[in-house]
Protein backbone atom coordinates (compact mmCIF):
# COMPACT_ATOMS: atom_id res chain seq x y z
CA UNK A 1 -17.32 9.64 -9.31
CA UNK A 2 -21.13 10.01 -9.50
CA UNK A 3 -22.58 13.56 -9.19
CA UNK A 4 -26.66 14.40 -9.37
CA UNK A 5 -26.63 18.39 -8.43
CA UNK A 6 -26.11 18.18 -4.57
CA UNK A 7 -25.11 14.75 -3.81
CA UNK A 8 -23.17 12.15 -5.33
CA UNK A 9 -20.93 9.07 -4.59
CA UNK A 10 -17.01 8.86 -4.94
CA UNK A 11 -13.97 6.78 -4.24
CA UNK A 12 -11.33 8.04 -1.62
CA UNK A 13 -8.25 6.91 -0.45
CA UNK A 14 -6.46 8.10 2.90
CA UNK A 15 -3.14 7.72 4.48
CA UNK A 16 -4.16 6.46 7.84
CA UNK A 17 0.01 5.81 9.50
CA UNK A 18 3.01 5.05 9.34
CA UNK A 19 3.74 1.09 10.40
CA UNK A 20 6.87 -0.20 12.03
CA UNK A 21 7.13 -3.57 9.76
CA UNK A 22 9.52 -4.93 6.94
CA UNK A 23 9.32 -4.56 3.51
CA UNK A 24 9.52 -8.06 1.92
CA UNK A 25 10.85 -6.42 -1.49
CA UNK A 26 13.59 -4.07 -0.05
CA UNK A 27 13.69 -4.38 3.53
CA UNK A 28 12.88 -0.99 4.53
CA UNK A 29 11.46 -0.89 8.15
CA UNK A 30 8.55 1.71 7.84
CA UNK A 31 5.14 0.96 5.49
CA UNK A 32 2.41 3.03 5.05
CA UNK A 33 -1.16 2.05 5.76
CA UNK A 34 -3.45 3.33 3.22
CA UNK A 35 -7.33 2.71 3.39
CA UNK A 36 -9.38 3.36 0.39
CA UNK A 37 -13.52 3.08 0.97
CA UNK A 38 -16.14 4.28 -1.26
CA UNK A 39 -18.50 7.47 0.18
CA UNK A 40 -22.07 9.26 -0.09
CA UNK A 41 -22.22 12.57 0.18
CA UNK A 42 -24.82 14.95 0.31
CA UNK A 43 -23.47 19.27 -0.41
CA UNK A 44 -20.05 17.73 -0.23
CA UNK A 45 -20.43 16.71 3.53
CA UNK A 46 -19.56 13.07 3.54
CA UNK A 47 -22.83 11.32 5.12
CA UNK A 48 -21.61 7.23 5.11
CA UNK A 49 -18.60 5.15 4.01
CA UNK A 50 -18.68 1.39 2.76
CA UNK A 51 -16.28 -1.07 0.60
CA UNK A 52 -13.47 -0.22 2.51
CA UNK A 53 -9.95 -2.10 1.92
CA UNK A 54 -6.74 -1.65 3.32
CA UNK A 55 -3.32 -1.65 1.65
CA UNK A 56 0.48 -1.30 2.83
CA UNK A 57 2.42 0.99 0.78
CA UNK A 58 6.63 1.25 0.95
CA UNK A 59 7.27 4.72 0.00
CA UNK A 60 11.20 3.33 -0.84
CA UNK A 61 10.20 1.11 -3.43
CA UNK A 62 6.94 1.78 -4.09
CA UNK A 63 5.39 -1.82 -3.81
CA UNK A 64 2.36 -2.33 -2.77
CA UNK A 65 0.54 -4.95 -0.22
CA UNK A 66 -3.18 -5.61 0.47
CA UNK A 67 -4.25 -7.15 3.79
CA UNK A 68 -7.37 -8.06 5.38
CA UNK A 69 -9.98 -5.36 6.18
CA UNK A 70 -9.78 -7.02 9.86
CA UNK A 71 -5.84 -6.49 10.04
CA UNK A 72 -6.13 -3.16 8.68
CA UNK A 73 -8.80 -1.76 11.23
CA UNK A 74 -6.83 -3.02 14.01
CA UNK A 75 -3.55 -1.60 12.58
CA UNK A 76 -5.41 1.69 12.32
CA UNK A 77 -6.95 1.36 16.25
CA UNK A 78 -4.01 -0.01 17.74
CA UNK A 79 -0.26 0.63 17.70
CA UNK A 80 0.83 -3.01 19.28
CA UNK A 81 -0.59 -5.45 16.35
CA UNK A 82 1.58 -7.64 14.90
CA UNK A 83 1.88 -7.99 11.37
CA UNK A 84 3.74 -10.75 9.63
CA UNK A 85 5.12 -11.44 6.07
CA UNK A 86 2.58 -14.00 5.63
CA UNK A 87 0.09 -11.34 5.94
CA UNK A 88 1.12 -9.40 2.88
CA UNK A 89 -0.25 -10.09 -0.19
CA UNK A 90 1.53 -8.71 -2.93
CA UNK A 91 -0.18 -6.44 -5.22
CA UNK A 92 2.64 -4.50 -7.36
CA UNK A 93 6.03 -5.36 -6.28
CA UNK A 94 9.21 -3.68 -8.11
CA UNK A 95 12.17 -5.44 -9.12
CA UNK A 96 15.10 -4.17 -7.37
CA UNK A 97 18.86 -4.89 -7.43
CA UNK A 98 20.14 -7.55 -4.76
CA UNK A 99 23.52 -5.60 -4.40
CA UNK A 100 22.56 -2.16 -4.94
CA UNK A 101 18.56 -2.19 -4.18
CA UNK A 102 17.72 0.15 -7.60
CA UNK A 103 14.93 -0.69 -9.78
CA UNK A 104 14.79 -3.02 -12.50
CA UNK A 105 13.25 -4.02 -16.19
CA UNK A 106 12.31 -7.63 -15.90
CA UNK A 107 14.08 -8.67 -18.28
CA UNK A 108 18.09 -7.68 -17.37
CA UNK A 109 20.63 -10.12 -16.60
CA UNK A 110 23.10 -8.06 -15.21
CA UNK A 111 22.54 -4.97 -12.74
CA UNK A 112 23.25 -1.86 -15.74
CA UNK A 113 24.09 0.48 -12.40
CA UNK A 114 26.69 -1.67 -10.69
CA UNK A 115 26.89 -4.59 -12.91
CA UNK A 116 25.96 -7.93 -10.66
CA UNK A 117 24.18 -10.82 -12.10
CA UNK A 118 20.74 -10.76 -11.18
CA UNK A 119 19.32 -14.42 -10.36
């Protein structure tokens, strides 16, 4: 954040919705569409936006997707735009359990909750 007395620039991020679409990582249906921009602002009344990006966020395993700034405008407009797996580009995605679907350390062989070999 940059502050001069009564204006100053900052970094915000926004939970725009809640999309119908499939988690590649654990297959939960619902993602969250997050847009994060950069703002001017002038006595703390936000006067323009720029820089902004658009990420998917699943709230059951926490990872974390960027897509394209077009994608994410029309997600945020529209309620009937596809979005496909292809789309998804994986920022931080959590290890989880095939059999049980907890989180993981990287480096485990066997599942310590319910004991299956992880592959």
């Amino acid at each position: 954040m940059f502050f001069i007395g009564i204006m100053g620039v900052d970094s915000k991020e926004e939970k725009i919705k809640v999309v119908s679409s499939e988690c590649p990582n654990c297959s939960a249906n619902y993602l969250t569409l997050i847009q994060n921009y950069n703002r001017f602002h002038f006595f703390f009344v936000p006067l323009f936006k720029w820089a902004h990006s658009y990420y998917l966020l699943c709230e059951t395993c926490n990872s974390l997707y960027g897509i394209s700034d077009e994608k994410g405008r029309n997600l945020s407009i529209r309620e009937d735009v596809e979005l496909t797996y292809w789309e998804l580009s994986p920022i931080y995605v959590e290890k989880l359990c095939k059999s049980c679907k907890r989180s993981l350390n990287g480096s485990f062989e066997y599942c310590p909750y319910c004991g299956n070999k992880q592959t």
